[in-house]
Protein backbone atom coordinates (compact mmCIF):
# COMPACT_ATOMS: atom_id res chain seq x y z
CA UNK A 1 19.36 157.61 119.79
CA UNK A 2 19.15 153.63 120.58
CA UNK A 3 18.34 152.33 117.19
CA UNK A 4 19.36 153.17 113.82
CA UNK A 5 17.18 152.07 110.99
CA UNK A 6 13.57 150.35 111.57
CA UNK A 7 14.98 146.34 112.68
CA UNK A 8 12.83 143.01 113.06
CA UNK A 9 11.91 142.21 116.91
CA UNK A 10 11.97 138.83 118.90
CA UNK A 11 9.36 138.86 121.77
CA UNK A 12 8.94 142.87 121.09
CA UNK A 13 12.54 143.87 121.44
CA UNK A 14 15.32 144.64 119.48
CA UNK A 15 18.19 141.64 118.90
CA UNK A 16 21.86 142.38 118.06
CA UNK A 17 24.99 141.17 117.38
CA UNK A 18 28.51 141.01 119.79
CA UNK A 19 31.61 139.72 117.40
CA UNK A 20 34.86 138.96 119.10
CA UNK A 21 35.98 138.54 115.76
CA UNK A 22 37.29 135.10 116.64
CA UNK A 23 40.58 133.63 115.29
CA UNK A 24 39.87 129.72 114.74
CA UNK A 25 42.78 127.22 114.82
CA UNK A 26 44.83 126.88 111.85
CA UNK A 27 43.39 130.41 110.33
CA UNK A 28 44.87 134.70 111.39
CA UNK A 29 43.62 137.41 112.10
CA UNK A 30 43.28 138.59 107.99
CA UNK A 31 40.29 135.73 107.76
CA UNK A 32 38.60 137.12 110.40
CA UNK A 33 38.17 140.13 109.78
CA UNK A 34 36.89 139.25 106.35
CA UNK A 35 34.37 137.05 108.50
CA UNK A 36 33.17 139.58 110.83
CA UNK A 37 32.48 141.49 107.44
CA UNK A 38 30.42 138.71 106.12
CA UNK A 39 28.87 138.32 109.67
CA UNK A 40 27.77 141.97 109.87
CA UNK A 41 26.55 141.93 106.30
CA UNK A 42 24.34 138.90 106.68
CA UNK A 43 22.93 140.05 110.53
CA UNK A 44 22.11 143.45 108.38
CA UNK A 45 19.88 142.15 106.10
CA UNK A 46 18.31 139.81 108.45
CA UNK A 47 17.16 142.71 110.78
CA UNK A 48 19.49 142.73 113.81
CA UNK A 49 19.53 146.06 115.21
CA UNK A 50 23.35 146.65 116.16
CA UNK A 51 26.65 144.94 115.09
CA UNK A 52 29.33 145.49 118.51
CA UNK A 53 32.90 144.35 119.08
CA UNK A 54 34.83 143.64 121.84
CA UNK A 55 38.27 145.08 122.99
CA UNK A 56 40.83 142.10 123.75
CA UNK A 57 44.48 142.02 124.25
CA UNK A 58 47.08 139.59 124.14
CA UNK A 59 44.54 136.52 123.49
CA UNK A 60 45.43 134.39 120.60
CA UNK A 61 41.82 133.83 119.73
CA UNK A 62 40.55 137.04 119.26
CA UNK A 63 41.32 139.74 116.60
CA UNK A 64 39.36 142.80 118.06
CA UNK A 65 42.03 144.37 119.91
CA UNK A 66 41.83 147.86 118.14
CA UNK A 67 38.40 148.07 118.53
CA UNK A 68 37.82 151.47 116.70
CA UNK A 69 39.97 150.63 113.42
CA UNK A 70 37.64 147.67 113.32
CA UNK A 71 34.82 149.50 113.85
CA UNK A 72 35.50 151.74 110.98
CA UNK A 73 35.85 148.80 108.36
CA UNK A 74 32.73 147.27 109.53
CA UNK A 75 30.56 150.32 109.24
CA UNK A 76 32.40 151.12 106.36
CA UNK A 77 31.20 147.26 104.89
CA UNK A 78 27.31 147.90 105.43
CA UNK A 79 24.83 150.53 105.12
CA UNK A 80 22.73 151.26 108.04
CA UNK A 81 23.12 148.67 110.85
CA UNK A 82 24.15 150.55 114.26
CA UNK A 83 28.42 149.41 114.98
CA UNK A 84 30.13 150.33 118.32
CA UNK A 85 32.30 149.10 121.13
CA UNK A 86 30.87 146.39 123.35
CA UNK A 87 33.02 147.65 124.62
CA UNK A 88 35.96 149.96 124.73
CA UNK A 89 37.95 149.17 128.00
CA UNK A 90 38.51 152.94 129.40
CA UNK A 91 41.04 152.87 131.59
CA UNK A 92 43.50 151.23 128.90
CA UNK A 93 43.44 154.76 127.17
CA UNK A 94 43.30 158.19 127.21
CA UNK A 95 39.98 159.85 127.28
CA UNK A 96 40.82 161.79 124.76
CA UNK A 97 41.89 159.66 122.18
CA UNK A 98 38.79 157.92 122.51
CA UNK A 99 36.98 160.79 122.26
CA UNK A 100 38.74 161.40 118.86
CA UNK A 101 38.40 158.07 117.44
CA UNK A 102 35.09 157.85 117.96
CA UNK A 103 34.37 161.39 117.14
CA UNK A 104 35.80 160.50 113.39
CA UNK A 105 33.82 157.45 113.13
CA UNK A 106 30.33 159.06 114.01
CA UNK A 107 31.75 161.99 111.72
CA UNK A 108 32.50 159.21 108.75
CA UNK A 109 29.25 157.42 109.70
CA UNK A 110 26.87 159.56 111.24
CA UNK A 111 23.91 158.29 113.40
CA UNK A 112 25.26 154.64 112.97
CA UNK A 113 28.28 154.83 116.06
CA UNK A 114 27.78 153.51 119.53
CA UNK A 115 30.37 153.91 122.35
CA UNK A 116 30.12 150.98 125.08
CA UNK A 117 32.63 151.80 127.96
CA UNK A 118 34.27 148.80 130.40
CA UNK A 119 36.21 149.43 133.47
CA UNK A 120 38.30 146.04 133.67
CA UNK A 121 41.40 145.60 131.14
CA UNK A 122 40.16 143.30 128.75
CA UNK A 123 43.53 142.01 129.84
CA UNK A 124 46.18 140.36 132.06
CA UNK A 125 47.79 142.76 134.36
CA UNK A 126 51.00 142.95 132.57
CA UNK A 127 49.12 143.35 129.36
CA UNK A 128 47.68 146.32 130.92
CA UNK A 129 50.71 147.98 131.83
CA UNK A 130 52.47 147.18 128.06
CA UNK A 131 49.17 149.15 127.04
CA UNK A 132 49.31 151.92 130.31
CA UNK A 133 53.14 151.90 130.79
CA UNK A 134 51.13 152.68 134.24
CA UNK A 135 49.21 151.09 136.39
CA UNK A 136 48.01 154.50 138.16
CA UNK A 137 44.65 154.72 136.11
CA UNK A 138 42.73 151.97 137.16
CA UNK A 139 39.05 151.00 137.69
CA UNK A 140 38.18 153.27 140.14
CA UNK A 141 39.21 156.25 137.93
CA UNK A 142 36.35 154.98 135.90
CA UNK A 143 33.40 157.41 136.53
CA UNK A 144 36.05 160.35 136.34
CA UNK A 145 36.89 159.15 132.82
CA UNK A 146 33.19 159.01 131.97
CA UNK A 147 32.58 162.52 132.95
CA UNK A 148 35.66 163.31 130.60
CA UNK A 149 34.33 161.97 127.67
CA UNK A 150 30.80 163.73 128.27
CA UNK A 151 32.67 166.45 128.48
CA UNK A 152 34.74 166.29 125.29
CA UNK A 153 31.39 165.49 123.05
CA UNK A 154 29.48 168.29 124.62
CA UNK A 155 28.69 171.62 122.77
CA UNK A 156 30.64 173.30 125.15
CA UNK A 157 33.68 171.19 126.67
CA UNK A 158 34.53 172.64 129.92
CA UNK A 159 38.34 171.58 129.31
CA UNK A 160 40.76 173.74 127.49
CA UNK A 161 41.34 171.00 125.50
CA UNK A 162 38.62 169.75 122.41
CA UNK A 163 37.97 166.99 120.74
CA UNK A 164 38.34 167.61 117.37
CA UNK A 165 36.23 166.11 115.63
CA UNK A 166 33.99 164.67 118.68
CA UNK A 167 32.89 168.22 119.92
CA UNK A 168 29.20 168.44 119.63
CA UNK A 169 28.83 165.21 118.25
CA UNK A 170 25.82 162.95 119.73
CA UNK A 171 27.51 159.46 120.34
CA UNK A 172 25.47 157.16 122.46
CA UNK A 173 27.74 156.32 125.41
CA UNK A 174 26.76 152.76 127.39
CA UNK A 175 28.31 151.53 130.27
CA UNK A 176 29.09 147.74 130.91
CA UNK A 177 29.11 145.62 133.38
CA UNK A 178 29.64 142.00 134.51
CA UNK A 179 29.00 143.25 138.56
CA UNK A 180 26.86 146.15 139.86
CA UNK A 181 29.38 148.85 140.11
CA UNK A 182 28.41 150.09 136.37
CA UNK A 183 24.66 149.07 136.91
CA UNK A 184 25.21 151.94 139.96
CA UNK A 185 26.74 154.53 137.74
CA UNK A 186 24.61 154.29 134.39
CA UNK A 187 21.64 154.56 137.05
CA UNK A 188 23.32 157.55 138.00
CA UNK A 189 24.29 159.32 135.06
CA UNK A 190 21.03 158.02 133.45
CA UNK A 191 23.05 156.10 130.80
CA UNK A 192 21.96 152.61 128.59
CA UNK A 193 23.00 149.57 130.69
CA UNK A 194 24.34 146.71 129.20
CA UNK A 195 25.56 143.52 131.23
CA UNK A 196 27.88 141.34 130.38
CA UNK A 197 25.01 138.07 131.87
CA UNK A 198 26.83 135.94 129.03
CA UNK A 199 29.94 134.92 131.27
CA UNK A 200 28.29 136.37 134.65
CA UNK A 201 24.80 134.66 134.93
CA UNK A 202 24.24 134.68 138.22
CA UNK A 203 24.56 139.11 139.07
CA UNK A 204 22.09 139.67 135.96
CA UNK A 205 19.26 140.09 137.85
CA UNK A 206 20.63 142.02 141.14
CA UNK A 207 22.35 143.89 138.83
CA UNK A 208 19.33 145.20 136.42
CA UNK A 209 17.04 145.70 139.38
CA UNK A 210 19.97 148.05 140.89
CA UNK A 211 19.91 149.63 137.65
CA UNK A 212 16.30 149.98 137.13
CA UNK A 213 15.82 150.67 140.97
CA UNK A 214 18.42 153.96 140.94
CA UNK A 215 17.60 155.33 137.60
CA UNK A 216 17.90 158.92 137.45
CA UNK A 217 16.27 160.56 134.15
CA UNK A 218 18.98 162.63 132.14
CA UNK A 219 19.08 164.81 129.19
CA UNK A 220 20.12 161.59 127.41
CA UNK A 221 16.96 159.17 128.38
CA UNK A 222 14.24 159.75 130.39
CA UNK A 223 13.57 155.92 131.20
CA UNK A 224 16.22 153.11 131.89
CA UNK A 225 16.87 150.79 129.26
CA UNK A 226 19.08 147.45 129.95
CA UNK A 227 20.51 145.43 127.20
CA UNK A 228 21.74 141.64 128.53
CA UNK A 229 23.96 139.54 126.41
CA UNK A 230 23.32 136.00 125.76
CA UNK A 231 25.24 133.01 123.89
CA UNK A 232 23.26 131.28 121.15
CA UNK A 233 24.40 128.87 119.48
CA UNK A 234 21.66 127.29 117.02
CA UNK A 235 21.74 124.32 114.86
CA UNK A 236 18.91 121.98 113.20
CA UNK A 237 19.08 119.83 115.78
CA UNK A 238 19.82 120.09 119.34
CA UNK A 239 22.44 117.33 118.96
CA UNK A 240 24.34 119.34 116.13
CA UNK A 241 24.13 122.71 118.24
CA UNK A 242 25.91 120.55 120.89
CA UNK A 243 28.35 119.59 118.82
CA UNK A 244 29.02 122.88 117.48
CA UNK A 245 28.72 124.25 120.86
CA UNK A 246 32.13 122.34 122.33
CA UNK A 247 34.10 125.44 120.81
CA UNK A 248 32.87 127.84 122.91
CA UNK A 249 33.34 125.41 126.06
CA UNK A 250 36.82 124.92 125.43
CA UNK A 251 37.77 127.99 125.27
CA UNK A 252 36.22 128.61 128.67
CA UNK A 253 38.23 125.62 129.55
CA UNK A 254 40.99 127.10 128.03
CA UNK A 255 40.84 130.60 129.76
CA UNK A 256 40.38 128.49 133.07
CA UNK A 257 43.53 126.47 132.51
CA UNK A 258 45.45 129.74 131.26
CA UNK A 259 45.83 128.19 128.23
CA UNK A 260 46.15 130.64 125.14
CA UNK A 261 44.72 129.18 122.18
CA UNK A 262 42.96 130.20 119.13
CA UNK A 263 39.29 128.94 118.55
CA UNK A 264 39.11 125.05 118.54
CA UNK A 265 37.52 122.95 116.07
CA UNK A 266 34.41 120.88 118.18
CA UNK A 267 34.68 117.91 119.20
CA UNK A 268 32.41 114.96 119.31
CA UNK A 269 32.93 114.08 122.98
CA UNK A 270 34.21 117.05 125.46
CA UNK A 271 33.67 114.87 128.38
CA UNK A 272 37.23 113.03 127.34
CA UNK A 273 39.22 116.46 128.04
CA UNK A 274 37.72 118.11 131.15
CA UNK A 275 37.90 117.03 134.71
CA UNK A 276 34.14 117.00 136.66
CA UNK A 277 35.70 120.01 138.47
CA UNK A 278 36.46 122.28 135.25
CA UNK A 279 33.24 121.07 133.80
CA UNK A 280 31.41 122.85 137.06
CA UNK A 281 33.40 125.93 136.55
CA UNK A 282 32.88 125.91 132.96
CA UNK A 283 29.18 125.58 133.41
CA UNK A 284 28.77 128.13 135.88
CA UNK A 285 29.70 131.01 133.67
CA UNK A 286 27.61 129.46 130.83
CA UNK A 287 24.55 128.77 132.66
CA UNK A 288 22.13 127.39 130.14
CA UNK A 289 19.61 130.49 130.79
CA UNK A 290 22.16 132.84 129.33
CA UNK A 291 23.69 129.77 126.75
CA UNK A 292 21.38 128.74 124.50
CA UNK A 293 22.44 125.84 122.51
CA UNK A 294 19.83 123.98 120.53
CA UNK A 295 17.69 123.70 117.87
CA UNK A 296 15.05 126.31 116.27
CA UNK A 297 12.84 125.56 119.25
CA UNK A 298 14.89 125.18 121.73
CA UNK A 299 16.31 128.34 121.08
CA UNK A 300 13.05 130.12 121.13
CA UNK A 301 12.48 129.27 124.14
CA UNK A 302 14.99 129.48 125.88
CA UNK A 303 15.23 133.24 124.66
CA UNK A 304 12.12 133.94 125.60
CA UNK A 305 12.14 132.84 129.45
CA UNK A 306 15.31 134.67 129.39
CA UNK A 307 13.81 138.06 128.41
CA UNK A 308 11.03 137.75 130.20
CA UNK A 309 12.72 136.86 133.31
CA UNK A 310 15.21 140.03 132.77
CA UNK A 311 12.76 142.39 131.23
CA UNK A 312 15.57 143.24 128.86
CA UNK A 313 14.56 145.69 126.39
CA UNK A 314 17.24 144.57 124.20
CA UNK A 315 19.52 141.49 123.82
CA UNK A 316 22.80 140.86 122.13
CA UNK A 317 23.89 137.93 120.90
CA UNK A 318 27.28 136.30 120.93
CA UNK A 319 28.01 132.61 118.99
CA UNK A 320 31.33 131.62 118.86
CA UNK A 321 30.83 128.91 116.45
CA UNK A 322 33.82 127.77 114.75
CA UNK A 323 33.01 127.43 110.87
CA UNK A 324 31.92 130.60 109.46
CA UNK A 325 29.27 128.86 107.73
CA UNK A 326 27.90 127.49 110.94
CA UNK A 327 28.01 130.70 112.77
CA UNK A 328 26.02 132.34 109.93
CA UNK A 329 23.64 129.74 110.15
CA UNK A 330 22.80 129.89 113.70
CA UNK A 331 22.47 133.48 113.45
CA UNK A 332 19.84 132.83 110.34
CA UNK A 333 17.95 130.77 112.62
CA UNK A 334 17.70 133.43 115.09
CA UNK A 335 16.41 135.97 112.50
CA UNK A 336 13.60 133.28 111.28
CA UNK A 337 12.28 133.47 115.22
CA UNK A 338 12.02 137.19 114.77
CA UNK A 339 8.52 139.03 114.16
CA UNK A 340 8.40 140.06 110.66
């Protein structure tokens, strides 16, 4: 159910990809999708396990907002690497028409189709209510929307209403998290677990021993099993990777300003644009543990304290790197530390 085709392994465990499908200054939405193509090509043949994207809305800098058309012309661009949501934001839709979209896509592309749910809106509020046109579904309706869409895959829906296609269909569903309300309720259900310890370092651990700790075995696994996301961004050097790291800080800088901006080129010197105060916040959500930047080695290790400290059986792997070829590259790097 969790893995596709026979991958490569760092430290024993699977590695895959999360693509925000960035859109870099001065480029649209058009090159990046041909990127993310490219991307999920090259992470395919180089033994990643799965290829996710992200549901955003109203941000510039990122091109995933219709998660599941993207979905479909990724999967539809490689041949056995495992594409989903990472994830789909649930309350921004009815259960149903997920549970159709998805159900296509695992009918187009079956056994390859992952479904990673979210409770917040991958949004502002008034984004959420141009998407809603109500804000009476919120977060807490979560769990309720879960059952739903168990429901609507299951040989025999319980609602009048099916999911056609979807009915019947075996779609692993994950639940996300960045806090440990969905560590509580993929314990509960006995669900995969995936948290978001990329832009939340510092509930990873609480939240995967809640996980671990509350497991219930279910018709869908009979252990736990926790993915944790982590930034790498690899380089030659460790003075390159910084370099090529200053993208991905200033657009943390960015988002903390409320700034909306596409991707940014780096910069030599970051230090000239930040305050000591936004440099503390910006460093706080990418804590080194769970932002790798750095050469070959450095990389290595630092993803293998990080798994050993979480006990992760899987980790996915974000780089927003600005040049295609650069992202590629750091990616490559990645896949030479794997076990062959």
């Amino acid at each position: 159910m969790l893995t596709a085709h026979p991958t490569n392994t760092f430290n024993n465990i699977p590695l895959s990809v999360l693509d925000l499908a960035p859109i870099t200054e001065g480029s649209d939405a058009t090159a990046s999708f041909k990127e993310s193509v490219k991307l999920a090509q090259h992470v395919e043949k180089w033994g990643f396990n799965r290829f996710w994207l992200a549901e955003h809305h109203n941000m510039p800098g990122i091109a995933s907002s219709a998660t599941s058309v993207l979905i479909g012309h990724i999967a539809g661009n490689t041949k056995h690497i495992r594409v989903g949501a990472g994830g789909v934001m649930l309350p921004n839709h009815a259960t149903l028409v997920i549970a159709e979209q998805f159900g296509t896509l695992e009918s187009l592309f079956p056994g390859r189709i992952d479904l990673g749910l979210g409770r917040a809106p991958g949004s502002d509020q008034a984004t959420a209510y141009a998407l809603r046109r109500t804000l009476n579904m919120g977060p807490e309706d979560f769990p309720m929307q879960v059952n739903e869409l168990q429901d609507y895959f299951s040989e025999e829906p319980v609602s009048r209403v099916r999911a056609v296609p979807g009915q019947g269909l075996s779609i692993p569903i994950w639940l996300l998290g960045s806090s440990d309300f969905s560590a509580r309720l993929a314990a509960q259900k006995g669900l995969p677990f995936s948290f978001a310890s990329h832009f939340a370092p510092a509930y990873t651990i609480p939240a995967l021993q809640l996980y671990r700790d509350r497991f219930q075995p279910s018709d869908v696994m009979q252990r736990p099993y926790a993915m944790v996301g982590v930034n790498v961004i690899a380089a030659e050097t460790d003075e390159k990777a910084q370099y090529l790291a200053s993208s991905h800080r200033m657009q943390f800088l960015n988002l903390r300003r409320g700034e909306q901006k596409k991707l940014q080129p780096p910069i030599d010197n970051i230090d000239e644009i930040w305050s000591p105060m936004e440099k503390a916040a910006v460093e706080e959500s990418l804590d080194p543990r769970t932002t790798i930047v750095g050469s070959p080695d450095t990389v290595k290790k630092g993803l293998i304290a990080f798994q050993e400290a979480t006990g992760a059986d899987e980790m996915i792997i974000s780089s927003q790197i600005y040049h295609l070829e650069d992202r590629l590259r750091s990616y490559e790097i990645v896949a030479e530390l794997m076990d062959k």
